[in-house]
N, C-alpha and C. Protein backbone atom coordinates (compact mmCIF):
# COMPACT_ATOMS: atom_id res chain seq x y z
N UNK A 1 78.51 3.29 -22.34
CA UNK A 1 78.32 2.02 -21.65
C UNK A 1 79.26 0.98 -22.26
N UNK A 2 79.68 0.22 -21.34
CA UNK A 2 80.75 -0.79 -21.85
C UNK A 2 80.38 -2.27 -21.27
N UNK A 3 80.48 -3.33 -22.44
CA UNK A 3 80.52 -4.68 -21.39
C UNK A 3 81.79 -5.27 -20.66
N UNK A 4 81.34 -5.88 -19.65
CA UNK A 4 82.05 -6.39 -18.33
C UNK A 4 81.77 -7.62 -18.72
N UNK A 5 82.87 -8.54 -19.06
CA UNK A 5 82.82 -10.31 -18.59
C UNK A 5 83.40 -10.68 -17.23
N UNK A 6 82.11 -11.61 -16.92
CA UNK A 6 82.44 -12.11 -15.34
C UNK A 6 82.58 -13.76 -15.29
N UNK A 7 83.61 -14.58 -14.25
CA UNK A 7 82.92 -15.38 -13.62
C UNK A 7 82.94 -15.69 -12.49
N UNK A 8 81.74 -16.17 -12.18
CA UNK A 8 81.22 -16.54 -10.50
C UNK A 8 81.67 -18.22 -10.43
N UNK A 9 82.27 -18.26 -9.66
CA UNK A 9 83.27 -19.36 -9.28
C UNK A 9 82.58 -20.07 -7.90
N UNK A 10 81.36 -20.93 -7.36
CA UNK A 10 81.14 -21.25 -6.60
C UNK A 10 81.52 -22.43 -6.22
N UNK A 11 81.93 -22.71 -4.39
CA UNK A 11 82.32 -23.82 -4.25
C UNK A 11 81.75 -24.45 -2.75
N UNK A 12 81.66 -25.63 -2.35
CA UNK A 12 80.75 -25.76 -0.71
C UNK A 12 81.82 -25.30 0.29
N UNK A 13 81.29 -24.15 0.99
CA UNK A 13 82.02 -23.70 2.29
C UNK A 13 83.06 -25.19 3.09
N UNK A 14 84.23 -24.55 3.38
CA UNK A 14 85.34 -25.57 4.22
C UNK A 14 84.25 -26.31 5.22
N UNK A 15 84.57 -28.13 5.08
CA UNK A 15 84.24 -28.07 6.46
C UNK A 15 82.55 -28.34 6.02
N UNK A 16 81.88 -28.23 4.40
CA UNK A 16 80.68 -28.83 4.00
C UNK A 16 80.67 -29.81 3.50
N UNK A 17 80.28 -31.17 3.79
CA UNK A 17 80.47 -32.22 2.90
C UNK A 17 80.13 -31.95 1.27
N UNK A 18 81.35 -32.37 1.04
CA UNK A 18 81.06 -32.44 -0.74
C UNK A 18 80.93 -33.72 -1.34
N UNK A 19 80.16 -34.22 -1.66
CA UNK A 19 79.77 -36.16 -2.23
C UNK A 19 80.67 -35.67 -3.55
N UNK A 20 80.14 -34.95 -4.25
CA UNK A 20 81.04 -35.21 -5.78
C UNK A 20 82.46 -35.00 -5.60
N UNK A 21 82.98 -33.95 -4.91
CA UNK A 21 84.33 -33.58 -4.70
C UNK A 21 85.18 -35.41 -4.21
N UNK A 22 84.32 -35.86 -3.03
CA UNK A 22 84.72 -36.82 -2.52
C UNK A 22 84.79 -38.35 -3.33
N UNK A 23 83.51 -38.43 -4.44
CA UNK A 23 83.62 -39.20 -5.59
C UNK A 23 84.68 -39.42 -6.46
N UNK A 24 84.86 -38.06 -6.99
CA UNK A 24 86.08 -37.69 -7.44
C UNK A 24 87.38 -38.06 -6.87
N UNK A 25 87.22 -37.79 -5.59
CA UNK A 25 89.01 -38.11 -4.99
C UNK A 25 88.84 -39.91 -4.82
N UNK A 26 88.25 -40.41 -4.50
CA UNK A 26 87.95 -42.22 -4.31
C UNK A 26 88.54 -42.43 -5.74
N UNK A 27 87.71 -41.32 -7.07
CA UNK A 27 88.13 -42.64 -8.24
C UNK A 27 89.66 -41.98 -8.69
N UNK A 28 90.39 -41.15 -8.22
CA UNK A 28 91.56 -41.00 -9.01
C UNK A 28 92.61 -41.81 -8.45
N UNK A 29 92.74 -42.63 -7.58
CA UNK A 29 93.39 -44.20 -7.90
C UNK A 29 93.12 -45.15 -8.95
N UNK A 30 92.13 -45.73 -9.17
CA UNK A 30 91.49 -46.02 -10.47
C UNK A 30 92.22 -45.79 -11.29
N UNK A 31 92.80 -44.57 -11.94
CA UNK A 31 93.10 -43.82 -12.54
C UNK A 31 94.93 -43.87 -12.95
N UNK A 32 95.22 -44.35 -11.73
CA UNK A 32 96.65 -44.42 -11.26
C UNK A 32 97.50 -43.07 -11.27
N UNK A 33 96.83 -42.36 -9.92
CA UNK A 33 96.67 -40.60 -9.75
C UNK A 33 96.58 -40.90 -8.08
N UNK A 34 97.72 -40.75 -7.59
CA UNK A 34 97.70 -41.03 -5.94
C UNK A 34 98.33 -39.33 -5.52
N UNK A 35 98.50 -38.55 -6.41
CA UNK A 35 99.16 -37.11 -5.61
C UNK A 35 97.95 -35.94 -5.44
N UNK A 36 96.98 -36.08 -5.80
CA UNK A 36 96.13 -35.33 -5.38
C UNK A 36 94.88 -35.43 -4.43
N UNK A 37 94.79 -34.52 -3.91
CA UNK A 37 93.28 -35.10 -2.74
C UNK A 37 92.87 -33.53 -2.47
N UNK A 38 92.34 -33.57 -1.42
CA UNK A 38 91.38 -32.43 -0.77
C UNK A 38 90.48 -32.04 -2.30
N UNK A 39 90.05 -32.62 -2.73
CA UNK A 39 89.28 -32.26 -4.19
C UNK A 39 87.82 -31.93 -3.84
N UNK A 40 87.31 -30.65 -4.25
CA UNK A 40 86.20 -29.84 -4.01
C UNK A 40 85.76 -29.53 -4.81
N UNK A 41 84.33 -30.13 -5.73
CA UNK A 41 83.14 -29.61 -7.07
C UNK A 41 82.35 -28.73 -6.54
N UNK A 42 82.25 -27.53 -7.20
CA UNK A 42 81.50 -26.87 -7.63
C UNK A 42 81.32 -26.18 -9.28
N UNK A 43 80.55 -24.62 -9.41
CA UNK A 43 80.37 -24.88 -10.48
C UNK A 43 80.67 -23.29 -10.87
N UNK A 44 80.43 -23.39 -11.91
CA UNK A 44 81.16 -21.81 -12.91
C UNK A 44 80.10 -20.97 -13.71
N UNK A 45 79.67 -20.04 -13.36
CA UNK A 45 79.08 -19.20 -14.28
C UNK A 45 79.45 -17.84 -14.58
N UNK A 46 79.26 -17.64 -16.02
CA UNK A 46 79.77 -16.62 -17.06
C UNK A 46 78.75 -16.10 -17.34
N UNK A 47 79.07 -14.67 -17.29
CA UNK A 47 77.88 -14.11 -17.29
C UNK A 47 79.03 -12.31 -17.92
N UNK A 48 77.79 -11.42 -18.69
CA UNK A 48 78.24 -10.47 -19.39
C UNK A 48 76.88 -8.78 -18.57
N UNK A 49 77.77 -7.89 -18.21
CA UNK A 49 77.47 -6.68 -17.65
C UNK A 49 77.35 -5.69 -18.40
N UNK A 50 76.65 -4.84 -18.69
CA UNK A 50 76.49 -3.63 -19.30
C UNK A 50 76.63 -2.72 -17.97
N UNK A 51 77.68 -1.79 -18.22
CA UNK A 51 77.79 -0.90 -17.64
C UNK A 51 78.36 0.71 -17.36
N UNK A 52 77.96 1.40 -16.94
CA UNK A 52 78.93 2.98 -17.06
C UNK A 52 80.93 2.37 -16.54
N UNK A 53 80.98 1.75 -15.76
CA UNK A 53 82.37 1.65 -15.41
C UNK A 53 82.27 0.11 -14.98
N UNK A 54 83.73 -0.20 -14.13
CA UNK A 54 83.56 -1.74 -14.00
C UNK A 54 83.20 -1.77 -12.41
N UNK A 55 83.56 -0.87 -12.06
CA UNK A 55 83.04 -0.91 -10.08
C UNK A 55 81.31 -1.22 -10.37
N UNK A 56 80.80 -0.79 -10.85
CA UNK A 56 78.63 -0.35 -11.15
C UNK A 56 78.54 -2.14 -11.55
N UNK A 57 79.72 -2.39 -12.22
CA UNK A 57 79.52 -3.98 -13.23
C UNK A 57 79.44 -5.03 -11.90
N UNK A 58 80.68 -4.99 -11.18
CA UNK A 58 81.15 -5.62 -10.48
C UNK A 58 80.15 -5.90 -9.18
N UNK A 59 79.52 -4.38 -9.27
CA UNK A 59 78.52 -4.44 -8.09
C UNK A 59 76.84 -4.92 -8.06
N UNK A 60 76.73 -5.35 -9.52
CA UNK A 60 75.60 -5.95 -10.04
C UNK A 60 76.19 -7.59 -9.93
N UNK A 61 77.37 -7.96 -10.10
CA UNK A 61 77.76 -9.70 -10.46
C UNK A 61 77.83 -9.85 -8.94
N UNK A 62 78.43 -9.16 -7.98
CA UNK A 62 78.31 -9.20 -6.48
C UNK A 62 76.66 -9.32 -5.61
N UNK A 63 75.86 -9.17 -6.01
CA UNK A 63 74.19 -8.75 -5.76
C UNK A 63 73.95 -10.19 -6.49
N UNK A 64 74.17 -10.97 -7.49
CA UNK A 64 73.89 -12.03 -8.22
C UNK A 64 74.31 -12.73 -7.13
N UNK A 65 75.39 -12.58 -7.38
CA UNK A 65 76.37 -14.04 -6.59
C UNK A 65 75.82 -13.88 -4.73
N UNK A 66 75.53 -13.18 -4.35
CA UNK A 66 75.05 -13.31 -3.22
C UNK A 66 73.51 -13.85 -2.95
N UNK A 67 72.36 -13.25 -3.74
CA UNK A 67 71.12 -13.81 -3.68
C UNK A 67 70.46 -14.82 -4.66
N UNK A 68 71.63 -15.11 -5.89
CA UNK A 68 70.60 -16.30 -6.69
C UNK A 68 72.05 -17.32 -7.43
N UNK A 69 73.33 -17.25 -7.01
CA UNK A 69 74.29 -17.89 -7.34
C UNK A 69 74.69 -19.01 -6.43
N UNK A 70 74.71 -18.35 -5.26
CA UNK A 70 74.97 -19.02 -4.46
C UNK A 70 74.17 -19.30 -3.20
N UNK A 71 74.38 -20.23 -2.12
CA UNK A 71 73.65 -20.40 -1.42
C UNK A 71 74.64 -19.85 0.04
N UNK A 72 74.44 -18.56 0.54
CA UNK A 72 75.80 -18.38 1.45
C UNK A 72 75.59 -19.12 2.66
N UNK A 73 74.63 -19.85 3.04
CA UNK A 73 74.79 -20.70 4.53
C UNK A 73 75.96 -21.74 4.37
N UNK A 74 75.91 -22.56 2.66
CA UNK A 74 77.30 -23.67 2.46
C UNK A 74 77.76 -23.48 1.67
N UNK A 75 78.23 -22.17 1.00
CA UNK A 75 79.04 -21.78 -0.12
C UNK A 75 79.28 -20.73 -0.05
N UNK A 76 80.61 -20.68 -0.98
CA UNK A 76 81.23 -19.63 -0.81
C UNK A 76 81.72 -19.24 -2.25
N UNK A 77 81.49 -17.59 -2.97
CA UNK A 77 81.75 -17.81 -3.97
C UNK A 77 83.17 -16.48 -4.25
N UNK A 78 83.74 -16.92 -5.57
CA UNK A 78 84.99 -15.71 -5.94
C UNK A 78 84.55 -15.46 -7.59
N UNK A 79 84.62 -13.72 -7.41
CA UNK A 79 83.96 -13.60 -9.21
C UNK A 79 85.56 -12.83 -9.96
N UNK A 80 85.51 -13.11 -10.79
CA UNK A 80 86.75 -13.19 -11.76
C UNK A 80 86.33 -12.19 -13.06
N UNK A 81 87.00 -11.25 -13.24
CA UNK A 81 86.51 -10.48 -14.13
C UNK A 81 87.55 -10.74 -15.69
N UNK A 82 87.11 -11.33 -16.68
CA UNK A 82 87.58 -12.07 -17.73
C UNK A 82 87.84 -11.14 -18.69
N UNK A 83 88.76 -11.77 -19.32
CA UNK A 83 89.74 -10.75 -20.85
C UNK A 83 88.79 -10.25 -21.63
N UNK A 84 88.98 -9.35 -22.38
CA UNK A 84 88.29 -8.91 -23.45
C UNK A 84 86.67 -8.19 -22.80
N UNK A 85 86.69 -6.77 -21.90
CA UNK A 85 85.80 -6.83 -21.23
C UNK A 85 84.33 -6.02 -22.06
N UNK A 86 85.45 -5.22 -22.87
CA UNK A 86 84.79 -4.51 -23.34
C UNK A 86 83.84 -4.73 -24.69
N UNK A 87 82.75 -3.68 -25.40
CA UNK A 87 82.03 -4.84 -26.25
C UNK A 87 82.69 -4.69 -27.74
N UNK A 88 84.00 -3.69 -27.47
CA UNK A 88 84.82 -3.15 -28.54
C UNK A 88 85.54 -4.08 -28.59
N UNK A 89 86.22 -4.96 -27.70
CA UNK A 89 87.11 -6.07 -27.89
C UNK A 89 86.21 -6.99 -27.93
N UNK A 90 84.87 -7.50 -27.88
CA UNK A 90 84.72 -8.34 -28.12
C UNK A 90 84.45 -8.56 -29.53
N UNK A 91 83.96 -7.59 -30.32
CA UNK A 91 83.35 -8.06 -31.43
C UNK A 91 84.67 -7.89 -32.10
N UNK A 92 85.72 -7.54 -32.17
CA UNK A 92 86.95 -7.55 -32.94
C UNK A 92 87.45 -9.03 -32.49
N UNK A 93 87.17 -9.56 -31.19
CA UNK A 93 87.76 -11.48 -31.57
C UNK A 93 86.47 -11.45 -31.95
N UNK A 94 85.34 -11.88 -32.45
CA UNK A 94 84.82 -12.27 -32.95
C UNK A 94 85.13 -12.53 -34.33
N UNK A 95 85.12 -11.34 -34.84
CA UNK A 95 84.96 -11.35 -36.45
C UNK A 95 86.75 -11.72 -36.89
N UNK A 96 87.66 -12.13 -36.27
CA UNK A 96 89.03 -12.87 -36.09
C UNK A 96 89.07 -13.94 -36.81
């Protein structure tokens, strides 16, 4: 068995009002920041898999992200499978 690092990257479906995204774009004039816009908040979770391979991993963070990550009627999410997956690389950066 090997660990899998994930993250679930959720954001409000195109086309859902976003208040914070839209907060955000109002104050970066303020700021004296006029080249960016279409700005969209959501949020990030990291999360660690025990598993026989990374497809079995991938298909447990996929089952998350569909019934308790996200909400799929106004979001939409992308999961990212992160460096160091295994629990052999992890504890070698650790003790680094």
């Amino acid at each position: 068995m090997s660990e899998f690092r994930y993250a679930v990257n959720v954001l409000p479906k195109p086309g859902i009002l976003d208040p914070q995204g839209r907060a955000v774009e109002l104050s970066l004039p303020h700021l004296s920041v006029t080249t960016v816009s279409k700005v969209r908040v959501g949020r990030r979770v990291e999360l660690t898999v025990t598993a026989a391979a990374e497809p079995e991993a991938r298909a447990v963070v996929d089952g998350l992200a569909k019934e308790l990550l996200s909400n799929p009627l106004i979001e939409v999410y992308a999961i990212e499978l992160l460096e160091g997956t295994s629990s052999v690389t992890a504890a070698g950066a650790a003790a680094k």
